[in-house]
C-alpha atoms as a PDB file:
ATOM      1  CA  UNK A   1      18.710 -26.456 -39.829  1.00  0.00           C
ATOM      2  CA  UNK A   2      18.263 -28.708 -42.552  1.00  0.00           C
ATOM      3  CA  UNK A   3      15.982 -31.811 -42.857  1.00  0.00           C
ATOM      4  CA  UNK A   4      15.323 -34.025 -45.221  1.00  0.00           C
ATOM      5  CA  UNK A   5      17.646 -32.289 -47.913  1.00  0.00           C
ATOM      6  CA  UNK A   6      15.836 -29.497 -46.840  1.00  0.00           C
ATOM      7  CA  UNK A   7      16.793 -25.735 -45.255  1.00  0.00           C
ATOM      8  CA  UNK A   8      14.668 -24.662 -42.508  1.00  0.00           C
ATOM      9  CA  UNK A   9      15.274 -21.113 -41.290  1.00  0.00           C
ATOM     10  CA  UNK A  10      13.895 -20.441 -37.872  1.00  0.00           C
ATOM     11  CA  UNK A  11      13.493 -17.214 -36.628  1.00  0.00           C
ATOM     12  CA  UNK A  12      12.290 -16.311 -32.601  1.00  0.00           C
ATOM     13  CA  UNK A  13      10.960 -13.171 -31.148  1.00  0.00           C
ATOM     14  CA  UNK A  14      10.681 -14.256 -27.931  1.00  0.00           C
ATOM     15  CA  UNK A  15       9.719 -11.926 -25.333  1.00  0.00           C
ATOM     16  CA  UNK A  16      11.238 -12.304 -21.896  1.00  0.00           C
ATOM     17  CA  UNK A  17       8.737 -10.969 -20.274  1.00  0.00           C
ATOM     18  CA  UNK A  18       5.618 -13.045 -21.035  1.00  0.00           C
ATOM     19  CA  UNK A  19       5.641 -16.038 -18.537  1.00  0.00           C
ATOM     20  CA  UNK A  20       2.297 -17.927 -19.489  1.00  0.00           C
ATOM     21  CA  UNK A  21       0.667 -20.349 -16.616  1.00  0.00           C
ATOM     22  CA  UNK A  22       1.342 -23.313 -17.976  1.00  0.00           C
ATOM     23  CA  UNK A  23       2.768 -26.687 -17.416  1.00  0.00           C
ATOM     24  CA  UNK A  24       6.205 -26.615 -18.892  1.00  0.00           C
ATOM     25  CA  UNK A  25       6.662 -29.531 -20.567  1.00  0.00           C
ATOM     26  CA  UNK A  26       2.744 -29.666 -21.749  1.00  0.00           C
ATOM     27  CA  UNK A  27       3.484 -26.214 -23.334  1.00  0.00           C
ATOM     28  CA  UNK A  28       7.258 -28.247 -24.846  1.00  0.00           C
ATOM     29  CA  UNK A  29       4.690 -30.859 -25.951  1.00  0.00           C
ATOM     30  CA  UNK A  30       2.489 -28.222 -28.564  1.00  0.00           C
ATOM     31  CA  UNK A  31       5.407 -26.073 -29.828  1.00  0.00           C
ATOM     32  CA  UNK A  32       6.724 -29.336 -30.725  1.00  0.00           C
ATOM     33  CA  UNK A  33       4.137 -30.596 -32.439  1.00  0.00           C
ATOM     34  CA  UNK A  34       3.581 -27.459 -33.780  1.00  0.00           C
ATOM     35  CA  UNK A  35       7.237 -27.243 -35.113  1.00  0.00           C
ATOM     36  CA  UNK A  36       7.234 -30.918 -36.655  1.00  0.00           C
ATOM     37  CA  UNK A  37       3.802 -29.595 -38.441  1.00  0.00           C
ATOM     38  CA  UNK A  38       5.371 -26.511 -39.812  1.00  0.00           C
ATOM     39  CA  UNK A  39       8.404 -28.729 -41.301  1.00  0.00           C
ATOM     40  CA  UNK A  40       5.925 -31.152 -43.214  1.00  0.00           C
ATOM     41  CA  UNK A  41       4.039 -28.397 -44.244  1.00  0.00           C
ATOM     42  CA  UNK A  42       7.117 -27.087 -46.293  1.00  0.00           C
ATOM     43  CA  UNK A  43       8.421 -29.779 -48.327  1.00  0.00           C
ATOM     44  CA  UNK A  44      10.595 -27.284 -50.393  1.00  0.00           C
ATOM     45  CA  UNK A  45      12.138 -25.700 -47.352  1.00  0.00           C
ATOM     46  CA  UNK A  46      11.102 -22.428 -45.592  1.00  0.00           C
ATOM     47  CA  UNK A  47      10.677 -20.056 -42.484  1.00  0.00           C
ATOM     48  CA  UNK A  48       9.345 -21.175 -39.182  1.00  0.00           C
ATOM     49  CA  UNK A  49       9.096 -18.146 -36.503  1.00  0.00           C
ATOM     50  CA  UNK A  50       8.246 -18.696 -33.175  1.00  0.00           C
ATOM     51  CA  UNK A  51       6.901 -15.135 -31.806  1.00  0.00           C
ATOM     52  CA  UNK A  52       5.457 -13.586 -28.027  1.00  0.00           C
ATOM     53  CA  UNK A  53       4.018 -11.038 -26.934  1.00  0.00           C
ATOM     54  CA  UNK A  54       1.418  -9.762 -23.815  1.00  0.00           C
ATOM     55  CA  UNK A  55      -1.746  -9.036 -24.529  1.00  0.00           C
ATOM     56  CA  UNK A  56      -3.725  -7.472 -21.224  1.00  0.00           C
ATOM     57  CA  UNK A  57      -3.762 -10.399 -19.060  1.00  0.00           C
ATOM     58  CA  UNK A  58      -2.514 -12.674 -21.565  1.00  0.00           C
ATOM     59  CA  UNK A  59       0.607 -14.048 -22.992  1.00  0.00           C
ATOM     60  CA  UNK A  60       0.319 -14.550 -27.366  1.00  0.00           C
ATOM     61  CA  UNK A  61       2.156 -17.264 -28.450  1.00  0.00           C
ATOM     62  CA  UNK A  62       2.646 -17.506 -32.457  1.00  0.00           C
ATOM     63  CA  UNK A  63       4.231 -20.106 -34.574  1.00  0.00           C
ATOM     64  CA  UNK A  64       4.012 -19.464 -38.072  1.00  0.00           C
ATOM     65  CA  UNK A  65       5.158 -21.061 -41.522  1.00  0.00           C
ATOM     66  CA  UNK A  66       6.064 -20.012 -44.904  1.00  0.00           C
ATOM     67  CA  UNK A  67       4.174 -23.625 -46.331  1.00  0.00           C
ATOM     68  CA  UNK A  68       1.415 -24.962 -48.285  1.00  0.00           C
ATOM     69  CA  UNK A  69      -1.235 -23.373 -46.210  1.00  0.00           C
ATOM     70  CA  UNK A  70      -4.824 -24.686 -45.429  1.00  0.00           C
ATOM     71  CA  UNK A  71      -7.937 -24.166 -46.937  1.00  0.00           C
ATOM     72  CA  UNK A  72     -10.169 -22.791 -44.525  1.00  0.00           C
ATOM     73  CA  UNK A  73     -12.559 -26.299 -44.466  1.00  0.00           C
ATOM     74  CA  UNK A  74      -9.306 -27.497 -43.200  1.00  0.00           C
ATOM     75  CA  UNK A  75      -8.486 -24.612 -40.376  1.00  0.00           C
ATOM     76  CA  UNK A  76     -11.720 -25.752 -39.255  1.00  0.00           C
ATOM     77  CA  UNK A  77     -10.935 -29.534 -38.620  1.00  0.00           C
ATOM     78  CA  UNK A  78      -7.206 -29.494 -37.789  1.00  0.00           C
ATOM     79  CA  UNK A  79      -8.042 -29.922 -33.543  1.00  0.00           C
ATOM     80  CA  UNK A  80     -11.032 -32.859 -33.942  1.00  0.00           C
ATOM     81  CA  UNK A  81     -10.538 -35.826 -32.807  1.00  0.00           C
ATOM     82  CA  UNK A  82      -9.494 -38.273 -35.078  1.00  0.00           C
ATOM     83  CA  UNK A  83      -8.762 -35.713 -37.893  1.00  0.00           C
ATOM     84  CA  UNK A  84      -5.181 -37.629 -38.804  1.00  0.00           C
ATOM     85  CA  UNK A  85      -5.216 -36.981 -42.874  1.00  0.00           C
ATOM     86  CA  UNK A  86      -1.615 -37.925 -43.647  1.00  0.00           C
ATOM     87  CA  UNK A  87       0.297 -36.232 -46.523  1.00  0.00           C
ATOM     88  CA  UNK A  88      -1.718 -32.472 -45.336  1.00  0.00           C
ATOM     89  CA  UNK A  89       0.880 -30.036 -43.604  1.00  0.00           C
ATOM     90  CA  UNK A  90      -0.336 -28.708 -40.549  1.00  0.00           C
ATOM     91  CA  UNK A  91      -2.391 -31.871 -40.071  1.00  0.00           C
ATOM     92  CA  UNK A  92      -2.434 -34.780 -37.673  1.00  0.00           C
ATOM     93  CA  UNK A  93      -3.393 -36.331 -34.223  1.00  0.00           C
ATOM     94  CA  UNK A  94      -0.651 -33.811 -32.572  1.00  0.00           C
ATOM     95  CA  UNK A  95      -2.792 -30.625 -33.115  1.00  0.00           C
ATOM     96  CA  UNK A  96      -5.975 -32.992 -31.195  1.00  0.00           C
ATOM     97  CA  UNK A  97      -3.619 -33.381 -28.606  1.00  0.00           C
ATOM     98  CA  UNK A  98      -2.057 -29.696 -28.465  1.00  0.00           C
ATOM     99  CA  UNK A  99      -5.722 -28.543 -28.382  1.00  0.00           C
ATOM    100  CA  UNK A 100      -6.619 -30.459 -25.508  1.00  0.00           C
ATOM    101  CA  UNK A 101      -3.664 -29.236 -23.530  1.00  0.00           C
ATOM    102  CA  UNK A 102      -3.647 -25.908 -23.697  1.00  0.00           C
ATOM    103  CA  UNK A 103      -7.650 -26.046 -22.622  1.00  0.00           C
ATOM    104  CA  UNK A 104      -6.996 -27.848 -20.091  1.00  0.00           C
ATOM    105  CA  UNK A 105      -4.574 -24.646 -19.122  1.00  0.00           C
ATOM    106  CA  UNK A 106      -7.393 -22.875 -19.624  1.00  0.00           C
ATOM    107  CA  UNK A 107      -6.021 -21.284 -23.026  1.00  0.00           C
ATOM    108  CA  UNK A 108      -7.328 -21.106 -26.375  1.00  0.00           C
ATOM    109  CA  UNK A 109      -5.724 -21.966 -30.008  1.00  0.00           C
ATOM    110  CA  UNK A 110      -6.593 -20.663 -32.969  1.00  0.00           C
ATOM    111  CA  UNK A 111      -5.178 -20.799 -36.759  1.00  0.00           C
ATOM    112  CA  UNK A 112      -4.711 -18.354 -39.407  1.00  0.00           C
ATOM    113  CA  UNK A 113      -4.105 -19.363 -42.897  1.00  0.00           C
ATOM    114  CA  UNK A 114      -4.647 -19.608 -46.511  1.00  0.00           C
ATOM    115  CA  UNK A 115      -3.396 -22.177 -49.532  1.00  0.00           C
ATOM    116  CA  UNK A 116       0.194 -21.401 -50.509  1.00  0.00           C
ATOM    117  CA  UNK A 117       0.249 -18.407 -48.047  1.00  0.00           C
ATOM    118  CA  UNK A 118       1.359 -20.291 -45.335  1.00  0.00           C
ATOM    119  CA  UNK A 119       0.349 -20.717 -41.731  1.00  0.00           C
ATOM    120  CA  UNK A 120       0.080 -19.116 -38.116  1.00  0.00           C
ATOM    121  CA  UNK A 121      -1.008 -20.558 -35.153  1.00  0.00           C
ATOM    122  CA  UNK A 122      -1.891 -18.807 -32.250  1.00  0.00           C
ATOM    123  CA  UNK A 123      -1.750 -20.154 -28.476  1.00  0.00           C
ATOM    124  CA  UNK A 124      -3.685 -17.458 -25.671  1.00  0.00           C
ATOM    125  CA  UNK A 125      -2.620 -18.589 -22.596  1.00  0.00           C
ATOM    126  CA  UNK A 126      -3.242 -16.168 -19.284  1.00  0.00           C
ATOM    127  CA  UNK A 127      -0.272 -14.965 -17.485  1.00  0.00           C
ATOM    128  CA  UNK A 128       1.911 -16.652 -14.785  1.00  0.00           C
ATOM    129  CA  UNK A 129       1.693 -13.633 -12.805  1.00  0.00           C
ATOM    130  CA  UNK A 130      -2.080 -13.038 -13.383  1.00  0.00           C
ATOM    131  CA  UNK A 131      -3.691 -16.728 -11.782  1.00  0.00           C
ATOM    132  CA  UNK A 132      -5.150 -16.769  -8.862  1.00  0.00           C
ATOM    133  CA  UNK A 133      -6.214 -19.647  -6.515  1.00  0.00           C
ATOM    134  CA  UNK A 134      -9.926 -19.159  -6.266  1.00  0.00           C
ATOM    135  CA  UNK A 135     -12.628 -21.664  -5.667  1.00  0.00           C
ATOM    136  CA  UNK A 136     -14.340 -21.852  -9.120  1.00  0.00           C
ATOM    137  CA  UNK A 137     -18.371 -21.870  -8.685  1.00  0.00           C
ATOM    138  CA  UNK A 138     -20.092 -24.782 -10.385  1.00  0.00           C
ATOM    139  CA  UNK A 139     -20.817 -23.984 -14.111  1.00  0.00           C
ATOM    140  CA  UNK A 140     -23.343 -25.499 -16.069  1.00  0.00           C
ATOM    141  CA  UNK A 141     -21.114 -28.003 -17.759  1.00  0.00           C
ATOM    142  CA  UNK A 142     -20.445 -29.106 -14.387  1.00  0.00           C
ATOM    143  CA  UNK A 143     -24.683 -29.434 -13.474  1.00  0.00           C
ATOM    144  CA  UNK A 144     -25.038 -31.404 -16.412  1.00  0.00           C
ATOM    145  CA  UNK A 145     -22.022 -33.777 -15.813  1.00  0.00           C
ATOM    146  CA  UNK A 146     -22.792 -37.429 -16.959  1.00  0.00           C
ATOM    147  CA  UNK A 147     -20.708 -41.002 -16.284  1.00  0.00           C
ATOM    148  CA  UNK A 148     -19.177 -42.222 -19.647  1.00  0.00           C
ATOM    149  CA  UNK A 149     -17.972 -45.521 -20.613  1.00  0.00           C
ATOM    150  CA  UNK A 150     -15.195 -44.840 -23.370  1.00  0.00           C
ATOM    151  CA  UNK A 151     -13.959 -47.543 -25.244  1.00  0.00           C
ATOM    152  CA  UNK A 152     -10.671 -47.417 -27.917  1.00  0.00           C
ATOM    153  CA  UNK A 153      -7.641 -49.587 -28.418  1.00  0.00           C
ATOM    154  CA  UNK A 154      -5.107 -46.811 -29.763  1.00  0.00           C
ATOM    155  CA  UNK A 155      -3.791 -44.881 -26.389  1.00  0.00           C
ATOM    156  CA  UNK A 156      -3.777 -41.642 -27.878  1.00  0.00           C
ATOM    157  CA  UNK A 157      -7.056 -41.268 -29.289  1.00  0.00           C
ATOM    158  CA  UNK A 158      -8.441 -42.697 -26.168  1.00  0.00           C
ATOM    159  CA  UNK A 159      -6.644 -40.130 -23.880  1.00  0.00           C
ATOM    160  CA  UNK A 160      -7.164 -37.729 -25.760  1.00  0.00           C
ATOM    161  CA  UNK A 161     -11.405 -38.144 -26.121  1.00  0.00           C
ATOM    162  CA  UNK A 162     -11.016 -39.006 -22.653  1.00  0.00           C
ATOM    163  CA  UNK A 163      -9.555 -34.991 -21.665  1.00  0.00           C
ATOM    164  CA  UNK A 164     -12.093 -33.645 -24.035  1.00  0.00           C
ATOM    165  CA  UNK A 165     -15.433 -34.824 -22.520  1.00  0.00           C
ATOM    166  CA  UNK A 166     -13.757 -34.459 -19.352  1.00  0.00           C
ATOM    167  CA  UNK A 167     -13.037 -30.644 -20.034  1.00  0.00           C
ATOM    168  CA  UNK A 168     -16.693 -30.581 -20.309  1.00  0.00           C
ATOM    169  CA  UNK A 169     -17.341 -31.626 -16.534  1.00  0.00           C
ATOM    170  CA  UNK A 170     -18.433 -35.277 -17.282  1.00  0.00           C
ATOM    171  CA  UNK A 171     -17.272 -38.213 -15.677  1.00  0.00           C
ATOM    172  CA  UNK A 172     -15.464 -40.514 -17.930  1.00  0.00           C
ATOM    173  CA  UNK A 173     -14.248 -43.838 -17.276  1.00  0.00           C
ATOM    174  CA  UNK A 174     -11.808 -44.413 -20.425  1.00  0.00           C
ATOM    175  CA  UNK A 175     -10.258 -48.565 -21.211  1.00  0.00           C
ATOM    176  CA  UNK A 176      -8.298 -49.825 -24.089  1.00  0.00           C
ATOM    177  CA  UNK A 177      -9.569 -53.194 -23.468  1.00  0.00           C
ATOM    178  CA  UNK A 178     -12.420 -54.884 -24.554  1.00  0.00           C
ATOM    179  CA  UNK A 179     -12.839 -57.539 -22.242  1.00  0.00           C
ATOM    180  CA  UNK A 180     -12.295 -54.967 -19.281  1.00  0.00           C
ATOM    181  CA  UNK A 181     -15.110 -52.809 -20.915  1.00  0.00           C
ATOM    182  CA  UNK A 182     -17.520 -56.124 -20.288  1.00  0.00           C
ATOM    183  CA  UNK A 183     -16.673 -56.242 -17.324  1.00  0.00           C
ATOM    184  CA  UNK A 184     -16.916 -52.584 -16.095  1.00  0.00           C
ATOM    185  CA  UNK A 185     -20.543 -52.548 -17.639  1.00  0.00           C
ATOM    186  CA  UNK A 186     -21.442 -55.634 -15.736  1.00  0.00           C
ATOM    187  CA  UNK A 187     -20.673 -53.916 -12.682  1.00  0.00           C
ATOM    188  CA  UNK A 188     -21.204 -50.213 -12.726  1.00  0.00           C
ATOM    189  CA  UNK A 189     -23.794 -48.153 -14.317  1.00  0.00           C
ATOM    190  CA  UNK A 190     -23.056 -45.475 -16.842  1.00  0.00           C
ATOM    191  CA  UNK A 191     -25.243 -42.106 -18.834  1.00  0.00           C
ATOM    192  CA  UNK A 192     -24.110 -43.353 -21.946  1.00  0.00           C
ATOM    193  CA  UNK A 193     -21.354 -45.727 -23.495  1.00  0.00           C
ATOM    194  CA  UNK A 194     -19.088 -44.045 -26.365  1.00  0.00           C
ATOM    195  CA  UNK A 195     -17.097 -47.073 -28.266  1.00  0.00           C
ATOM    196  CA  UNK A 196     -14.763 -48.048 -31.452  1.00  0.00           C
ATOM    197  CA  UNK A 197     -16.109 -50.686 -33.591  1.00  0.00           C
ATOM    198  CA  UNK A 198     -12.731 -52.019 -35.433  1.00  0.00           C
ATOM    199  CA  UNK A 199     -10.947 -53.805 -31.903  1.00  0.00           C
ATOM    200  CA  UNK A 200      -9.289 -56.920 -31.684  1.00  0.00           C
ATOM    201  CA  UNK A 201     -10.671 -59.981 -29.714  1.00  0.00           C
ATOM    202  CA  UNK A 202     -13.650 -57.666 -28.350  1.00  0.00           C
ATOM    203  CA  UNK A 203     -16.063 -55.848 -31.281  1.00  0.00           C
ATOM    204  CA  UNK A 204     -18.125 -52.504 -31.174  1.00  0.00           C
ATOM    205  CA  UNK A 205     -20.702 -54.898 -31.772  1.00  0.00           C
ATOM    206  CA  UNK A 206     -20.403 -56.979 -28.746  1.00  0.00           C
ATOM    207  CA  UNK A 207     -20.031 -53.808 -25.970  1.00  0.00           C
ATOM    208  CA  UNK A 208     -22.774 -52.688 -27.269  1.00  0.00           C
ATOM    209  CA  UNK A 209     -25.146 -55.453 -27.005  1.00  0.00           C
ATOM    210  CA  UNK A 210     -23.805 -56.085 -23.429  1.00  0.00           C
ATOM    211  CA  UNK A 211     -24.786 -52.982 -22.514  1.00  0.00           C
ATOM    212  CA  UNK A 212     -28.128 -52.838 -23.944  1.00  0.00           C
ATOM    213  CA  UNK A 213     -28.517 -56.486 -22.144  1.00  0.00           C
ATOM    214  CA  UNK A 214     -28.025 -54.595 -18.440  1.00  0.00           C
ATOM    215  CA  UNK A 215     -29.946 -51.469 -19.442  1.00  0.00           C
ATOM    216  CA  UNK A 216     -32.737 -51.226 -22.368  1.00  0.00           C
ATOM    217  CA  UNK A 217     -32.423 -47.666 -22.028  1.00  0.00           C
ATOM    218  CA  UNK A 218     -28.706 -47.288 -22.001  1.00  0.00           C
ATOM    219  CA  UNK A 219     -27.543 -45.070 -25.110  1.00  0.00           C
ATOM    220  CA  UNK A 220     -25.036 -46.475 -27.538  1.00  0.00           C
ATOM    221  CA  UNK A 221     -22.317 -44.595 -29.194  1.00  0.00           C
ATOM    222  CA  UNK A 222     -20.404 -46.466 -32.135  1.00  0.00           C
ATOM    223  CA  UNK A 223     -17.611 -44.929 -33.643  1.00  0.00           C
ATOM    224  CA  UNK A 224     -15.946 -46.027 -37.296  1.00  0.00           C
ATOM    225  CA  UNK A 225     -13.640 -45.282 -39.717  1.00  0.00           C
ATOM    226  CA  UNK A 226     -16.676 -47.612 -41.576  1.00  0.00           C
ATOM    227  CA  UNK A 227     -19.826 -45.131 -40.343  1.00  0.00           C
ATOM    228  CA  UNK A 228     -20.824 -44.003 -43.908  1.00  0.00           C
ATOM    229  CA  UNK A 229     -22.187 -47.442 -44.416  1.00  0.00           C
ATOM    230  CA  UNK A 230     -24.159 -47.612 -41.149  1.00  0.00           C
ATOM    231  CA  UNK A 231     -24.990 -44.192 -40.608  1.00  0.00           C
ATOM    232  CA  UNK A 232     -28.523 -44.716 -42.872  1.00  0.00           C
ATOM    233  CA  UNK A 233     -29.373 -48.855 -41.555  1.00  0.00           C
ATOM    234  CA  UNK A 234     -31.915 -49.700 -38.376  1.00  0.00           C
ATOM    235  CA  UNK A 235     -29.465 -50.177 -35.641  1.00  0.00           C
ATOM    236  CA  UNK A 236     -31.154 -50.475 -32.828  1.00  0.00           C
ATOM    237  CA  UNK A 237     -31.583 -54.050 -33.185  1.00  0.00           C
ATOM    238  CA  UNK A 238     -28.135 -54.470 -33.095  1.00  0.00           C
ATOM    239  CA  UNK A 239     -27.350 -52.082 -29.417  1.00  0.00           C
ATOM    240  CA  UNK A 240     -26.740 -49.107 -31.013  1.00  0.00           C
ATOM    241  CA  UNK A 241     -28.612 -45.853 -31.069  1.00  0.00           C
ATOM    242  CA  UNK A 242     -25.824 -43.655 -33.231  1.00  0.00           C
ATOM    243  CA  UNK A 243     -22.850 -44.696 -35.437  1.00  0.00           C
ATOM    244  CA  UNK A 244     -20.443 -41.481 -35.940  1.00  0.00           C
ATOM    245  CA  UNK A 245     -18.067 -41.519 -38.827  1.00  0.00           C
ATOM    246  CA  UNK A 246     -14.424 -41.055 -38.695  1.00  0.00           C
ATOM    247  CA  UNK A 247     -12.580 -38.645 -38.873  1.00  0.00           C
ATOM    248  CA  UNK A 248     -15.248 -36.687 -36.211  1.00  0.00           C
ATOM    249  CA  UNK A 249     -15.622 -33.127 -35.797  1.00  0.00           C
ATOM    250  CA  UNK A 250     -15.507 -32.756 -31.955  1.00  0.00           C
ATOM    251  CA  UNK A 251     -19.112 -30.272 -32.637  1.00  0.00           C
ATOM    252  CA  UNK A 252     -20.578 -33.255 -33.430  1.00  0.00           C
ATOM    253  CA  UNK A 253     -19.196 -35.270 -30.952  1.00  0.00           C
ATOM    254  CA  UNK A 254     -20.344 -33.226 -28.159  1.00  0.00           C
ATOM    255  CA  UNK A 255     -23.839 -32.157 -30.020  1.00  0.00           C
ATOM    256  CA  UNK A 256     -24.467 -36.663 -30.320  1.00  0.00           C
ATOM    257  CA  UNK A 257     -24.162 -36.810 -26.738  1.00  0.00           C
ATOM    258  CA  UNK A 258     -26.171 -33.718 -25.343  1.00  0.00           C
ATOM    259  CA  UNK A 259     -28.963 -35.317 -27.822  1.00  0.00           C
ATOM    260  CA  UNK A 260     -29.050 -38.746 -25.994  1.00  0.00           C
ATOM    261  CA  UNK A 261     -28.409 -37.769 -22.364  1.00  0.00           C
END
């Protein structure tokens, strides 16, 4: 295929044995971002294979590239939240989202790669053949489940923070609007509110304060492309007990809420 003036070779080694348990088109959602990632990452043209295989009771899915390649501080941000560094192959909001569906299949992703060498992603997903229906006990994530108010105006960013914490047994209640936030704090109660700062008619700012108005004690997530100049000022004055900095590592994410709750 070519794109861009480009030539893109791909190659498949598809098995036709390996059926993995998993939504179809969630699984045609993350080879296609991974495929549009692999393209950007090779600007001069290259190889893209797509490869599967079993493993025991689970079905290896591999997409690799013949690219730029990642340093490894970068293999080790590509799936957090808000990590959307334009210009970076193998980078963006797509990978986020990939990562959050395939957990919620109950899989795993992973990436392999070094600077010029190129890059190989690898999806673990279990076996069609090998789920069962079982009642799952309650896990600790579960015990320690929490209602959370989480506020963003971009749709993607908000669904996607919305699976995440929700992958982690807490109850999230997840609104674009800023008005509808207000409101929603007015009349429920929530463990903890997680909000943007930067949204139109309705500020970080203002959520906050409402919800420190109905509960002193009610902890106060901000989150900012703008945190680095926050991050070190008394905020507490202001509604807010911690400002995280975009783009987020979803470590600390979880790590700034199990310290509050």
């Amino acid at each position: 295929m070519e794109r861009s003036g480009r030539t893109i070779d791909i190659q498949t080694d598809i098995r036709k044995d390996c059926l993995a348990a998993m939504n179809a088109s969630d699984l045609r959602e993350v080879l296609t971002n991974l495929l549009f990632n692999a393209i950007d990452a090779m600007p001069q043209g290259g190889t893209i294979t797509f490869r599967s295989y079993p493993q025991a009771e689970q079905v290896i899915l591999e997409v690799s590239d013949t690219g730029i390649g990642m340093s490894k501080d970068l293999t080790e941000k590509v799936f957090d939240p808000f990590y959307t560094t334009k210009g970076i192959g193998n980078s963006g909001l797509g990978l986020s989202v990939s990562w959050s569906l395939i957990s919620r299949s109950g899989g795993d992703i992973q990436v392999r790669s070094k600077p010029g060498k190129g890059a190989t992603f690898i999806i673990k997903l279990a076996k069609a053949e090998a789920v069962k229906t079982t009642l799952a006990s309650k896990t600790d994530a579960e015990s320690n489940s929490y209602r959370l108010l989480l506020v963003e105006d971009d749709p993607e960013i908000l669904n996607l923070l919305q699976d995440m914490l929700r992958l982690k047994g807490h109850r999230v209640t997840a609104v674009s609007d800023g008005e509808k936030a207000l409101e929603l704090i007015d009349s429920n109660d929530y463990d903890l509110v997680l909000t943007d700062l930067g949204m139109p008619m309705i500020s970080g700012w203002e959520i906050a304060g409402r919800a420190k108005a109905k509960n002193p004690e009610l902890p106060v997530v901000m989150i900012t492309g703008w945190g680095a100049q926050y991050e070190d000022s008394e905020l507490t004055g202001r509604g807010v007990d911690l400002i995280l900095s975009k783009p987020l590592s979803w470590d600390k994410l979880l790590s700034s809420i199990e310290k509050l709750l």
